[in-house]
Protein backbone atom coordinates (compact mmCIF):
# COMPACT_ATOMS: atom_id res chain seq x y z
CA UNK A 1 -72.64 34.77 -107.06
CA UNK A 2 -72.07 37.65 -108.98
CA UNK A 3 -74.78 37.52 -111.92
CA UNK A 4 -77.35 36.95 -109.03
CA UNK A 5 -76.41 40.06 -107.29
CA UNK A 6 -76.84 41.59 -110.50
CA UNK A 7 -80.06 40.49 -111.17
CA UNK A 8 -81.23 41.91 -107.80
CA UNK A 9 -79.67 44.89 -108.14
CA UNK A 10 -81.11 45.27 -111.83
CA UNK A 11 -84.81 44.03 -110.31
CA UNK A 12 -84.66 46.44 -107.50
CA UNK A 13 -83.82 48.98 -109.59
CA UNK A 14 -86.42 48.93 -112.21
CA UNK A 15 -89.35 48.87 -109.25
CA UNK A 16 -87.66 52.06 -108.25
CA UNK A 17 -87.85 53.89 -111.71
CA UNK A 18 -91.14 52.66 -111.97
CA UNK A 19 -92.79 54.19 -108.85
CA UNK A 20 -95.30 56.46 -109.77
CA UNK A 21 -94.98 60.27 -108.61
CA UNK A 22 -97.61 60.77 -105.49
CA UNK A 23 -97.41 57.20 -104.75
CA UNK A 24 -98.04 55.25 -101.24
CA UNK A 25 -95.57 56.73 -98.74
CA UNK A 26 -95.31 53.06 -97.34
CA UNK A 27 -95.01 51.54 -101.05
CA UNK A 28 -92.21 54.12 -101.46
CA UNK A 29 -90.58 53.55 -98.36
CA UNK A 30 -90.47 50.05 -99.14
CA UNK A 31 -89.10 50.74 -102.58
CA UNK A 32 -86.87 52.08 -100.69
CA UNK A 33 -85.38 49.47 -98.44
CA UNK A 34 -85.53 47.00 -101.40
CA UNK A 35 -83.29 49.54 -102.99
CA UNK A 36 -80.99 49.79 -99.48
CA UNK A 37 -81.24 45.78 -99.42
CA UNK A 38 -79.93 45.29 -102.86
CA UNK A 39 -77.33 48.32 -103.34
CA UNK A 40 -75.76 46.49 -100.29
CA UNK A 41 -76.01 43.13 -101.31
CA UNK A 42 -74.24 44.11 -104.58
CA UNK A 43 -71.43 46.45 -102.19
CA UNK A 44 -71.05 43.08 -100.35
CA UNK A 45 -70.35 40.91 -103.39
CA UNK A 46 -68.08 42.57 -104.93
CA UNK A 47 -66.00 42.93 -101.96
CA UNK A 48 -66.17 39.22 -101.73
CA UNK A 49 -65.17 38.88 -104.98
CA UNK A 50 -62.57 41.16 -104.75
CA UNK A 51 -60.54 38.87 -102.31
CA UNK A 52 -57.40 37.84 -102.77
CA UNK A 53 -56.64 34.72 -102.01
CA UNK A 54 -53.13 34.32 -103.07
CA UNK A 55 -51.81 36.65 -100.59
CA UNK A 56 -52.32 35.29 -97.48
CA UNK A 57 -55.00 32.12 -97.61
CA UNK A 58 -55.83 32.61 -93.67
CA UNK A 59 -56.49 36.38 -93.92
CA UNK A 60 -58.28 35.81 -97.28
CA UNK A 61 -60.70 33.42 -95.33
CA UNK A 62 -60.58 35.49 -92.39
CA UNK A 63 -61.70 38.44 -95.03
CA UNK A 64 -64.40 36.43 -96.55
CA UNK A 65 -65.93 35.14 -93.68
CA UNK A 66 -66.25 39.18 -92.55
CA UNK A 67 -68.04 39.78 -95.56
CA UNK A 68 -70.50 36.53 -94.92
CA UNK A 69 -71.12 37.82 -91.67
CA UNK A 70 -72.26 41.41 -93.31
CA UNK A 71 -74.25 39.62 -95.81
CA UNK A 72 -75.80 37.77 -92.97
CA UNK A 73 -77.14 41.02 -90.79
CA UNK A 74 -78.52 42.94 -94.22
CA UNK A 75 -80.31 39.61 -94.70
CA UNK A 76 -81.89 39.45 -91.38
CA UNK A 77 -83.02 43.60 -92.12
CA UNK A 78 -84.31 42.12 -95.31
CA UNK A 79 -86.55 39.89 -93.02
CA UNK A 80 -87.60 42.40 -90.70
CA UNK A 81 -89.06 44.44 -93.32
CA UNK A 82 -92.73 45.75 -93.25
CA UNK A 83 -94.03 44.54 -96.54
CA UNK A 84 -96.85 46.63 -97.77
CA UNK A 85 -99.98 45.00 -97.17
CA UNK A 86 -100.40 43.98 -100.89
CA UNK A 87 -97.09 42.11 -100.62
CA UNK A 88 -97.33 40.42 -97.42
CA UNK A 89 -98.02 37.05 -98.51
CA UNK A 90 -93.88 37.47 -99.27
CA UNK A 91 -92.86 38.33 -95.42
CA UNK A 92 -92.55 34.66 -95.06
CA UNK A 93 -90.38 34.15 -97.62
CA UNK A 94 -88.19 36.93 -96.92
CA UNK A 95 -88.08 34.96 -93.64
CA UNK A 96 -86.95 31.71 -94.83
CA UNK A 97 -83.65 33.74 -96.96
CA UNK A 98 -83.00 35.07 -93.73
CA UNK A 99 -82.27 31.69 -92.22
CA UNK A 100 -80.83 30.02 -95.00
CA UNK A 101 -78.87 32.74 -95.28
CA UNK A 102 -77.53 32.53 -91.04
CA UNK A 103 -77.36 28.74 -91.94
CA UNK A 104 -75.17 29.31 -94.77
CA UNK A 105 -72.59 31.60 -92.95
CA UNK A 106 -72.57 29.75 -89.85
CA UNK A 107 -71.75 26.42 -92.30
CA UNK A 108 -69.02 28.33 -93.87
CA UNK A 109 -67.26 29.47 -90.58
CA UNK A 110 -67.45 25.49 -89.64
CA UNK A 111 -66.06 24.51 -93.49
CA UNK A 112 -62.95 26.99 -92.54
CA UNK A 113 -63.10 26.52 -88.29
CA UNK A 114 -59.22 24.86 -86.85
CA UNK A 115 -57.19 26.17 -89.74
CA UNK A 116 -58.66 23.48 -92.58
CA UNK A 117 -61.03 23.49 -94.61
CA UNK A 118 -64.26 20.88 -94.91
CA UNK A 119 -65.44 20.48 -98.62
CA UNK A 120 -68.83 18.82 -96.76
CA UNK A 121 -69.61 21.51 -94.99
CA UNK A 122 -68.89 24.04 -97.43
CA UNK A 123 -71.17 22.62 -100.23
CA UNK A 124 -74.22 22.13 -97.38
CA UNK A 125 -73.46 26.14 -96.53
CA UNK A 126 -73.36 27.12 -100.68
CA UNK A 127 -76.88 25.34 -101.14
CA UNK A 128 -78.31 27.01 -98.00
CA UNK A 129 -76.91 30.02 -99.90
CA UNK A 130 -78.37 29.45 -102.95
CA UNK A 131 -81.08 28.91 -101.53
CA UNK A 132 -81.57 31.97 -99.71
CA UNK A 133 -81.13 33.79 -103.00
CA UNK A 134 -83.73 31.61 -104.53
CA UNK A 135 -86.01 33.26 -102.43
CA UNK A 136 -84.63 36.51 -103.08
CA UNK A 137 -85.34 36.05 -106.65
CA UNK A 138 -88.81 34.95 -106.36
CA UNK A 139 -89.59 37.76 -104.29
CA UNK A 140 -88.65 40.18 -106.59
CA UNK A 141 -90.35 38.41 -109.59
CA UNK A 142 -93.71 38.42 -107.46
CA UNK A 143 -92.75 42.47 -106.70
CA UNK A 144 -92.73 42.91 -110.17
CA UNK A 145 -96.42 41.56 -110.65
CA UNK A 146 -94.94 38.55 -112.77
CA UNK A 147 -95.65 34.89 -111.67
CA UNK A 148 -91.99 33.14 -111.60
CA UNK A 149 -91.93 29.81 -113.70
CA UNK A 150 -90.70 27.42 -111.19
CA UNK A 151 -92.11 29.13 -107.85
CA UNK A 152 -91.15 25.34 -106.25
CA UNK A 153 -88.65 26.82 -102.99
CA UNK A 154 -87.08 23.57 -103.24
CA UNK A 155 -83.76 22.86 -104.81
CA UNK A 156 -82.47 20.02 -106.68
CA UNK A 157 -80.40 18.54 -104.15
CA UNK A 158 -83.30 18.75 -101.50
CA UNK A 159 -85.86 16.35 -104.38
């Protein structure tokens, strides 16, 4: 979880230092809230990984499913976003994170719901997650005017 964050965070990052001075207020302004999107994404994962989950197990889950929840409103911003007319072919996508990204939390509140803990569940809700990140990635390799190798949205375990 962590490396992808980084990624992101290193993606977003570059498109910022590359704006151009006297650019597109709405190009900047969406520079912007990639930058926003990202810098909290990255706040978010290292909370998560942060955790500690020898202390107390239920207030460790209790903890992590907070954090899910967060993770789960910046990517529904994320979705909301006004891509820049050049980039709106990649609203949809942004979409479909979004909702992988509500499926995945809501799947990992039902892998910890009663006090136990569902190993089903919880590996449908980490390949929802992944694959809301997937789409996150691709995103930012199309933002950066580069044609991702494998632009397939599907993942292995969906083939």
């Amino acid at each position: 979880m962590n490396k992808k964050v980084r990624m992101l965070f290193a993606a977003v990052l570059a498109i910022v230092l590359l704006t151009a001075c006297g650019e597109d207020p709405e190009l900047s302004r969406f520079h912007k809230s990639m930058d926003d999107f990202c810098t909290k994404v990255s706040e978010i994962d290292t909370a998560i990984n942060s955790i500690d989950a020898t202390a107390d197990a239920d207030a460790a889950v209790a903890e992590l499913l907070g954090y899910l929840d967060e993770l789960d409103l910046v990517f529904r911003s994320f979705a909301k976003l006004d891509f820049p007319e050049e980039f709106d072919y990649l609203e949809d996508t942004a979409q479909e994170a979004s909702s992988y990204m509500t499926t995945a939390v809501e799947s990992f509140h039902d892998a910890y719901s009663n006090g136990s803990y569902n190993e089903y569940t919880a590996e449908y809700a980490q390949g929802n997650y992944n694959r809301a990140y997937k789409r996150i990635q691709i995103i930012i390799s199309f933002l950066h005017g580069e044609t991702p190798d494998d632009v397939d949205l599907t993942m292995e375990d969906e083939k």
